[in-house]
N, C-alpha and C. Protein backbone atom coordinates (compact mmCIF):
# COMPACT_ATOMS: atom_id res chain seq x y z
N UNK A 1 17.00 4.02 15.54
CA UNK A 1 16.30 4.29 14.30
C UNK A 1 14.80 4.03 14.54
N UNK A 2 14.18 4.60 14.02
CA UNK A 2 12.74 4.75 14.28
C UNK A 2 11.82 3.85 13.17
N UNK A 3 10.58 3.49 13.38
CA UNK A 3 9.94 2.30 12.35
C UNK A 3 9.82 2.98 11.28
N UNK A 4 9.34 4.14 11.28
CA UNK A 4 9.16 5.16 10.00
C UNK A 4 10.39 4.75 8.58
N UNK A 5 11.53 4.74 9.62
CA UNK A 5 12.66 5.12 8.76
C UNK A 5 13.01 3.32 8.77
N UNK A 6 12.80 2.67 9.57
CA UNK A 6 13.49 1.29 9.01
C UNK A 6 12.38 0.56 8.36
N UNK A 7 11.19 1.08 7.79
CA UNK A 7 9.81 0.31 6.33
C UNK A 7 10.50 0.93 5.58
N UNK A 8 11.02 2.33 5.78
CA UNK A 8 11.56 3.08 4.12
C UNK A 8 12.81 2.48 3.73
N UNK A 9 13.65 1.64 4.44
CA UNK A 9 15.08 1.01 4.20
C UNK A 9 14.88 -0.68 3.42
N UNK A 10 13.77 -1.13 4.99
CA UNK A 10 13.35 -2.34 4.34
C UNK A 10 12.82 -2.21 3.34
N UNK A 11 11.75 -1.25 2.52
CA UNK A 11 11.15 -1.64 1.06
C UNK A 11 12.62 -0.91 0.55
N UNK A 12 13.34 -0.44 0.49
CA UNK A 12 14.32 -0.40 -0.66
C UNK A 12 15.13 -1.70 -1.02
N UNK A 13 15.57 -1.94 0.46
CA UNK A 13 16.57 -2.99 0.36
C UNK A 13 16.37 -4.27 -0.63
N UNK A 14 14.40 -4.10 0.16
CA UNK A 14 13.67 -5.70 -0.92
C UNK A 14 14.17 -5.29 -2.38
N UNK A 15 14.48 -4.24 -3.07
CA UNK A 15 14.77 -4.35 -4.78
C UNK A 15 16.24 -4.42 -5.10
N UNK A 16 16.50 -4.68 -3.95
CA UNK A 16 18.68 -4.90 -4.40
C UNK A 16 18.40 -6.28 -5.43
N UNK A 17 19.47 -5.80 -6.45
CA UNK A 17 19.19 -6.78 -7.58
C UNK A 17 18.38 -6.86 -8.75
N UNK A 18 17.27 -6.09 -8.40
CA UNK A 18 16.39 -5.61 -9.75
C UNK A 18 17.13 -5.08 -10.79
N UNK A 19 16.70 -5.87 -11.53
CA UNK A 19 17.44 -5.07 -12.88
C UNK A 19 17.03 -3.43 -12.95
N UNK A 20 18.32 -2.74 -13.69
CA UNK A 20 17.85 -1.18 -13.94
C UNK A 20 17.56 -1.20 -15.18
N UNK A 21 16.45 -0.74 -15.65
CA UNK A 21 15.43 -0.11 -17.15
C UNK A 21 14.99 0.91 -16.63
N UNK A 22 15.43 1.78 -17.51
CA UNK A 22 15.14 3.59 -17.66
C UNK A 22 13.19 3.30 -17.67
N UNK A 23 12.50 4.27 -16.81
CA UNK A 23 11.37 4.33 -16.48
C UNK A 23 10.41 3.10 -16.09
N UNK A 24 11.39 2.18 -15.82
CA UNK A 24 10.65 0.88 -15.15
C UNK A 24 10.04 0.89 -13.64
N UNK A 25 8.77 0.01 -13.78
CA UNK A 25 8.52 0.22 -12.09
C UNK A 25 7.81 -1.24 -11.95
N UNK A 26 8.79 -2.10 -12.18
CA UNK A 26 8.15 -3.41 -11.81
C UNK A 26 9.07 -3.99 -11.01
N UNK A 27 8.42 -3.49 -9.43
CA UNK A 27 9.21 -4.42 -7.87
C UNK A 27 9.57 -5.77 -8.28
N UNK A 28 10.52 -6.06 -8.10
CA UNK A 28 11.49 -7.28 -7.62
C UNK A 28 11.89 -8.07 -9.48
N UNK A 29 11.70 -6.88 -10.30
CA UNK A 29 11.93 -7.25 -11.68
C UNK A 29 13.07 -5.83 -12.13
N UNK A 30 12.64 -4.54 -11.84
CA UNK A 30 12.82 -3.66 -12.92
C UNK A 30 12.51 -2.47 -12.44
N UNK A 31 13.27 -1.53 -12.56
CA UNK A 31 13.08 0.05 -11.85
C UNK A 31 14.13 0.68 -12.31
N UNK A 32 13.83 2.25 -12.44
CA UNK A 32 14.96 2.92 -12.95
C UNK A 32 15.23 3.95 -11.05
N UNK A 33 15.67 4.90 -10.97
CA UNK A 33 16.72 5.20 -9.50
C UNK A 33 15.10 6.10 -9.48
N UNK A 34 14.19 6.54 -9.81
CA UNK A 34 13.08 6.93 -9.49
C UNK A 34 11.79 5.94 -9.13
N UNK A 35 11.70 4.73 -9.96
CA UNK A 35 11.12 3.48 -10.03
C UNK A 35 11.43 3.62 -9.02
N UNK A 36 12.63 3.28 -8.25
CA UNK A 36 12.83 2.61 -6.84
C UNK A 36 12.39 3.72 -5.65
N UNK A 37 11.98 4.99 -6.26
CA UNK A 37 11.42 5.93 -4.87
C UNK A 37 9.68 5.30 -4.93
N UNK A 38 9.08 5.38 -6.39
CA UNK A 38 7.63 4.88 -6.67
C UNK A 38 7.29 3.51 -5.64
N UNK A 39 8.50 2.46 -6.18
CA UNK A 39 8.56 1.00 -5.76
C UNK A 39 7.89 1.08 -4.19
N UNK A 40 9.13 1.79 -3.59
CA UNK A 40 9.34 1.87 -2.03
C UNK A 40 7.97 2.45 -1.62
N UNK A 41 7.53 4.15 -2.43
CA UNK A 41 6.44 4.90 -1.44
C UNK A 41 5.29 3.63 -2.12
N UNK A 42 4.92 2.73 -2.79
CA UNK A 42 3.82 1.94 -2.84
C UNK A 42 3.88 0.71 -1.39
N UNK A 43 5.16 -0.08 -1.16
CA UNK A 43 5.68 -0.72 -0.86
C UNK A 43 4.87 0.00 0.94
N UNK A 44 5.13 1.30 1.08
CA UNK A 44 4.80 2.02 2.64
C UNK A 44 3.29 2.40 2.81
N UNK A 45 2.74 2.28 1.56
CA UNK A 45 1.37 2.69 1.89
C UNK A 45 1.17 4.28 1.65
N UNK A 46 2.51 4.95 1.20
CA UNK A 46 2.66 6.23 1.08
C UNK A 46 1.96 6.95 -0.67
N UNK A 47 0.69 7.83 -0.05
CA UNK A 47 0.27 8.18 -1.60
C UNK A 47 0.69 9.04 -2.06
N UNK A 48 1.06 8.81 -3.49
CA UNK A 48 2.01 9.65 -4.08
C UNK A 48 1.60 9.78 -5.65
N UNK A 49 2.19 10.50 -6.44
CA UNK A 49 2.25 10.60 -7.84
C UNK A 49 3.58 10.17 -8.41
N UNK A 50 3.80 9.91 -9.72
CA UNK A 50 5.26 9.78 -10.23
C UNK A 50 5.02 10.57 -11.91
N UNK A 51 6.65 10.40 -11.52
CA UNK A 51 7.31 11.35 -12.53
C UNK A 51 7.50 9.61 -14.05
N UNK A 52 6.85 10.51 -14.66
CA UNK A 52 6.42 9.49 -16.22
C UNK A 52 7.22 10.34 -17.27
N UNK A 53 8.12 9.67 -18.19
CA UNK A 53 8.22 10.05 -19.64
C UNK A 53 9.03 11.36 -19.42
N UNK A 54 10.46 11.13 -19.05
CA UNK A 54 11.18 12.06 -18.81
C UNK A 54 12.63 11.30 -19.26
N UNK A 55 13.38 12.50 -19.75
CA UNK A 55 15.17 12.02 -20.41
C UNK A 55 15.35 11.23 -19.62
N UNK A 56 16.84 10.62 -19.85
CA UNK A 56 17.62 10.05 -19.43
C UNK A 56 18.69 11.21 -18.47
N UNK A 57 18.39 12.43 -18.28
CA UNK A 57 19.14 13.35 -18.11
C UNK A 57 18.09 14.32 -17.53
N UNK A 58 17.90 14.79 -16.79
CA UNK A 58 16.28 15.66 -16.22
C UNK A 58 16.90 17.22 -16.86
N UNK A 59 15.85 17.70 -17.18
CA UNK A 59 16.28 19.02 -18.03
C UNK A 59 16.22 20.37 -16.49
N UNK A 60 16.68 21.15 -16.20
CA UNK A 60 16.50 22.00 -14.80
C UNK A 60 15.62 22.02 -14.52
N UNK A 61 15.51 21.68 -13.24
CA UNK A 61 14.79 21.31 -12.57
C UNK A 61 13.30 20.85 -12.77
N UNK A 62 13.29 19.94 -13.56
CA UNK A 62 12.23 18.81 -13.92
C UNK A 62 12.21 17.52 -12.44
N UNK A 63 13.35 17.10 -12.19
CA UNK A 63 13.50 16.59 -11.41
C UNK A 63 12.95 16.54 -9.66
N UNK A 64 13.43 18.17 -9.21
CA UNK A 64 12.63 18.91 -7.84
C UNK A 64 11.16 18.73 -7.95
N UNK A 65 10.68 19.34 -9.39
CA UNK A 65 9.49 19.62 -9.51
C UNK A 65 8.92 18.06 -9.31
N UNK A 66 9.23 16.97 -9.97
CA UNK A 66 8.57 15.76 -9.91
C UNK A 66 8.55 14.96 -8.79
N UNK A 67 9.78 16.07 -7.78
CA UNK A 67 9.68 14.96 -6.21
C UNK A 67 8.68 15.93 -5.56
N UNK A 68 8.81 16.76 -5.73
CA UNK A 68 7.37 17.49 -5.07
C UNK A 68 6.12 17.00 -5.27
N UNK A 69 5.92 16.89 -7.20
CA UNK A 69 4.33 15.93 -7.12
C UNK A 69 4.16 15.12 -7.02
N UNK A 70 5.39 14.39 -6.38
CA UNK A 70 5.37 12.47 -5.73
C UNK A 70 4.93 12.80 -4.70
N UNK A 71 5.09 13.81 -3.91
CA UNK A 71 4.30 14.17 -2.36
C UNK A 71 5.66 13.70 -1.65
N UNK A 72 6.80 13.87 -2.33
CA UNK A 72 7.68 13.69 -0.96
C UNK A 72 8.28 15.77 -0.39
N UNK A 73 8.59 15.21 1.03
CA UNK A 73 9.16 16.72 1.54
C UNK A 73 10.10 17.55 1.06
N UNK A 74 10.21 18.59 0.89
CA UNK A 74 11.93 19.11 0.49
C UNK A 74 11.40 19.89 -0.61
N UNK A 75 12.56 20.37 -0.86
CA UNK A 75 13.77 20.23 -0.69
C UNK A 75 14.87 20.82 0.50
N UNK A 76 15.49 20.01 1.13
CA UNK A 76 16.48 20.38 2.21
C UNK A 76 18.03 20.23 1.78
N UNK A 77 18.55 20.90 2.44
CA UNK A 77 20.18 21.19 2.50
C UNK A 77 20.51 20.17 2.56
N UNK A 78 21.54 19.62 1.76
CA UNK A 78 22.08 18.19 1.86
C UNK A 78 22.65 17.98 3.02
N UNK A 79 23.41 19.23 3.45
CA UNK A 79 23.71 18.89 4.96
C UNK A 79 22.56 18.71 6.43
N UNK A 80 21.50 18.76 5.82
CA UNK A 80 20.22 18.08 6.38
C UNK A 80 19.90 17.27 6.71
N UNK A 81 20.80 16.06 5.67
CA UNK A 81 20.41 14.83 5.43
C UNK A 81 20.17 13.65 6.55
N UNK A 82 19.41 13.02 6.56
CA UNK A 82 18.98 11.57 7.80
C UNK A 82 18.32 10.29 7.04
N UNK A 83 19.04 9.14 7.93
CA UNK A 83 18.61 8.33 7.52
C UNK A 83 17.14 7.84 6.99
N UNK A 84 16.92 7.55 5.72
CA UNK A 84 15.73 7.52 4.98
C UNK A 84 15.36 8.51 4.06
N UNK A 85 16.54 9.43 4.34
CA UNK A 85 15.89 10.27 3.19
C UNK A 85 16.23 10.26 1.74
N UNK A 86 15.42 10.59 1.20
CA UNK A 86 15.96 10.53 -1.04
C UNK A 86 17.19 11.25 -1.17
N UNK A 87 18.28 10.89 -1.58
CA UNK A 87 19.14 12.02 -2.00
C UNK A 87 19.07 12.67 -3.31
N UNK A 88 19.31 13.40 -3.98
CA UNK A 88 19.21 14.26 -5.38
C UNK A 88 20.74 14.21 -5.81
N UNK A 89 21.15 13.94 -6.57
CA UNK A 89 22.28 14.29 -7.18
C UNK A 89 22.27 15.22 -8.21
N UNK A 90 23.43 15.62 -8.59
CA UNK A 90 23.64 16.37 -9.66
C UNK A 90 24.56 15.36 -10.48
N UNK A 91 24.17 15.58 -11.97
CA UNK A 91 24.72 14.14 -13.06
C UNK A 91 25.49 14.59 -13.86
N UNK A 92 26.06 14.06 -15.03
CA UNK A 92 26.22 14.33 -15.84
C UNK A 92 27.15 15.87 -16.11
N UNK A 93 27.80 15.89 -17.53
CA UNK A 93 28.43 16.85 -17.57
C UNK A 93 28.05 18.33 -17.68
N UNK A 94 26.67 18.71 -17.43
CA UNK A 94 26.05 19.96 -17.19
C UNK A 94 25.51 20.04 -15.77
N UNK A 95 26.37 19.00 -14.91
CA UNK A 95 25.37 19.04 -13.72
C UNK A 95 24.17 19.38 -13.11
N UNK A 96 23.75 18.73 -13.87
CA UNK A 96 22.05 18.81 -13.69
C UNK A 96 21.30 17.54 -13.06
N UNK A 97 20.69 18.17 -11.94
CA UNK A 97 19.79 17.08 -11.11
C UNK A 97 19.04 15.68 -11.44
N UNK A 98 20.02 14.59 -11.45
CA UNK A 98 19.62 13.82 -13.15
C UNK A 98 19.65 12.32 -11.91
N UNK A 99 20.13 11.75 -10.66
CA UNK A 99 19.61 10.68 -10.34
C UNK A 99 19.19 11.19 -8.65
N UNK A 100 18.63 9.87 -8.52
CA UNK A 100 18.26 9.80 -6.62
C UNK A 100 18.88 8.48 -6.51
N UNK A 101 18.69 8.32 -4.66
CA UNK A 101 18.79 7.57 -3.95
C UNK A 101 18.23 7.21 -2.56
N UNK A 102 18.33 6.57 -2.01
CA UNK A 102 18.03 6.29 -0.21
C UNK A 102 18.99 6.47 0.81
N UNK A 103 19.38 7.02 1.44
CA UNK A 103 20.06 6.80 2.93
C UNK A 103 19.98 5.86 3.95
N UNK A 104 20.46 5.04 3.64
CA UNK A 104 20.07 3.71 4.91
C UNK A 104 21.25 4.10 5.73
N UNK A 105 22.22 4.35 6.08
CA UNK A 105 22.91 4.98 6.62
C UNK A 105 23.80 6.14 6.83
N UNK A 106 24.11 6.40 7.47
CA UNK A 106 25.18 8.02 7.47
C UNK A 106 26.15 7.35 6.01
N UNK A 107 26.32 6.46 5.96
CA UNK A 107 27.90 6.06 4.90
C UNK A 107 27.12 5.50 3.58
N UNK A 108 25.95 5.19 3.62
CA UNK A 108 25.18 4.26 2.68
C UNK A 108 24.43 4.56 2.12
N UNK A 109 23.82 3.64 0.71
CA UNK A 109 22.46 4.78 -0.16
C UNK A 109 22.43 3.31 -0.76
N UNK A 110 20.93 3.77 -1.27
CA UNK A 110 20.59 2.88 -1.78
C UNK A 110 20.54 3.38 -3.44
N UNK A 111 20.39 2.73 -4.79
CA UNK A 111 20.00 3.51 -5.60
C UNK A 111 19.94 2.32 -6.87
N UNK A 112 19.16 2.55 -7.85
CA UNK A 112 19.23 1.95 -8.86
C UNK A 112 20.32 2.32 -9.74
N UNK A 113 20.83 2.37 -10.94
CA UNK A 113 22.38 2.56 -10.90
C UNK A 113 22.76 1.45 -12.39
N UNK A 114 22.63 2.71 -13.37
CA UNK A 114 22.41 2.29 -14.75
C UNK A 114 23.79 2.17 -15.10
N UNK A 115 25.26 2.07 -14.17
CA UNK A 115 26.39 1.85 -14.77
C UNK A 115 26.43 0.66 -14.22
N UNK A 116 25.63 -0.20 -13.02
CA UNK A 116 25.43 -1.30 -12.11
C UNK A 116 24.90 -2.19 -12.98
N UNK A 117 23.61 -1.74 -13.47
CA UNK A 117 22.89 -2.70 -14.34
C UNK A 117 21.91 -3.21 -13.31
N UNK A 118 21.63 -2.51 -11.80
CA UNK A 118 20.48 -2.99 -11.16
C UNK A 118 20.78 -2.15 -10.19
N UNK A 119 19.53 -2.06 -9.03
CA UNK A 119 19.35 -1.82 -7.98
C UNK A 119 20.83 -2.46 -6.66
N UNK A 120 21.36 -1.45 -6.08
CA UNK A 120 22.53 -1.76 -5.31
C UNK A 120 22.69 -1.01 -4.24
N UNK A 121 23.52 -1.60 -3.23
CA UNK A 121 23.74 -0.77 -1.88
C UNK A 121 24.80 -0.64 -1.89
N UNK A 122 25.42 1.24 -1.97
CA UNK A 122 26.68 1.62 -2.55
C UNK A 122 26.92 2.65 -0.85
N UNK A 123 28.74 2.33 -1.23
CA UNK A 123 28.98 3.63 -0.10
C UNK A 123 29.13 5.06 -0.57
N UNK A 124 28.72 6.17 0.27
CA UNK A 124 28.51 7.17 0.35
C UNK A 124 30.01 7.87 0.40
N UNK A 125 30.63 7.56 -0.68
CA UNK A 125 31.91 8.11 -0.84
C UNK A 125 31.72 9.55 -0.79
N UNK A 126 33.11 10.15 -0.83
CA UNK A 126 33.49 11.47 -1.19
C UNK A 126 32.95 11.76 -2.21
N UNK A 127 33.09 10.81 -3.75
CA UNK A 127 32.57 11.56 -4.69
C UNK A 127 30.86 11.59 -5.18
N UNK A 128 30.56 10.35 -4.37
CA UNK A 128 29.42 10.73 -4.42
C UNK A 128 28.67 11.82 -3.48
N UNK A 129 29.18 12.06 -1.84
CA UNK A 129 28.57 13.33 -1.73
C UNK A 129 28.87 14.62 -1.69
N UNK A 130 29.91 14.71 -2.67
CA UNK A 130 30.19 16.14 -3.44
C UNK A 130 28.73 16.42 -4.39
N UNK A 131 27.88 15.14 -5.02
CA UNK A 131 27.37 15.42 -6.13
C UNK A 131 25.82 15.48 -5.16
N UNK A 132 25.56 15.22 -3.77
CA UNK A 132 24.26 15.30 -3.53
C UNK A 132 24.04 17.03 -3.48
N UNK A 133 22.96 17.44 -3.85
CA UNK A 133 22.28 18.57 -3.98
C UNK A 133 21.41 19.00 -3.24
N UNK A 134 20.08 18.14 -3.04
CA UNK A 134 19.21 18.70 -2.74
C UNK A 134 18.87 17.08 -1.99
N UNK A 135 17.87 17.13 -0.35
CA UNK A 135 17.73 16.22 0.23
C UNK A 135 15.61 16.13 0.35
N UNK A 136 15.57 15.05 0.63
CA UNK A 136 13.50 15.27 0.24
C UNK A 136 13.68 13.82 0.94
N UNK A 137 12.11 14.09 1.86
CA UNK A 137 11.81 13.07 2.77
C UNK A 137 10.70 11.90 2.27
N UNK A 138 10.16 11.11 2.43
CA UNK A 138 8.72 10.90 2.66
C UNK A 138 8.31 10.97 3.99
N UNK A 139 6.65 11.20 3.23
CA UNK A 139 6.26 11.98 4.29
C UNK A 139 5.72 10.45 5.30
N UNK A 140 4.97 10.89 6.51
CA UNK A 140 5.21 9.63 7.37
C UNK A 140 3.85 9.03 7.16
N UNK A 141 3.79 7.87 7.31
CA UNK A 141 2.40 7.19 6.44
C UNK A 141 1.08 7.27 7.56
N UNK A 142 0.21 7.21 7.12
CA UNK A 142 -1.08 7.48 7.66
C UNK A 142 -1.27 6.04 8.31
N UNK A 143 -2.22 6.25 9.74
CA UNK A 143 -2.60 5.14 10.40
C UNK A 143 -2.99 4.39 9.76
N UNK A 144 -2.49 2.83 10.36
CA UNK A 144 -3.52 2.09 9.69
C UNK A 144 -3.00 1.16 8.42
N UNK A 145 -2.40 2.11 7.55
CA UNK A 145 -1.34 1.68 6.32
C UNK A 145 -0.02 1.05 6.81
């Protein structure tokens, strides 16, 4: 595994336990499963934008569009997928692109996780990657940072 990809594991890992609040972004308190992409790309030195003041449910593709103006890569084929990268799910009963996560391993994700009640490191079951969709990187941080 490469350093790139084990700062993007280590700043996730640091928020296991944070409580989950819908649009929260307060590290080692409070984050919602996007909070924790914000958390992490601050955490790397990675500059980015975030997605503010959106459902509980992302309306089509609100979601793509807001990982794009975070400045992360993608969207790629889920069968793309590598360690460190965001996963996209599809939610809810209109399946619509409604949480993320991390890849710390081929079997593993990281994610905030509003049926959890916090930030957790879950396995990469069957049913969860029936529901990944769409895969998005960060991009690799500038010298120096």
């Amino acid at each position: 595994m490469n350093k790139e990809v084990e700062h993007i594991i280590d700043a996730a890992r640091a928020e296991i336990g944070s409580r989950f609040a819908h649009q929260a972004r307060s590290p080692g308190v409070a984050v919602d499963c996007v909070g924790l992409l914000a958390v992490t790309a601050d955490k790397l030195g990675v500059p980015h934008g975030d997605i503010k003041r959106y459902p509980r449910l992302a309306t089509p593709d609100m979601l793509s569009e807001g990982l794009a103006d975070c400045g992360l890569l993608g969207p790629f084929l889920a069968d793309a997928m590598k360690t460190g990268d965001v996963l996209v799910f599809r939610w809810g009963p209109l399946g619509r692109l409604g949480h993320v996560g991390i890849l710390v391993s081929p079997s593993r994700f990281i994610h905030a996780y509003a049926a959890a009640g916090r930030v957790c490191e879950s396995d990469l079951s069957d049913s969860w990657l029936e529901k990944v969709s769409e895969v998005w990187r960060f991009p690799e941080r500038r010298k120096g940072s």
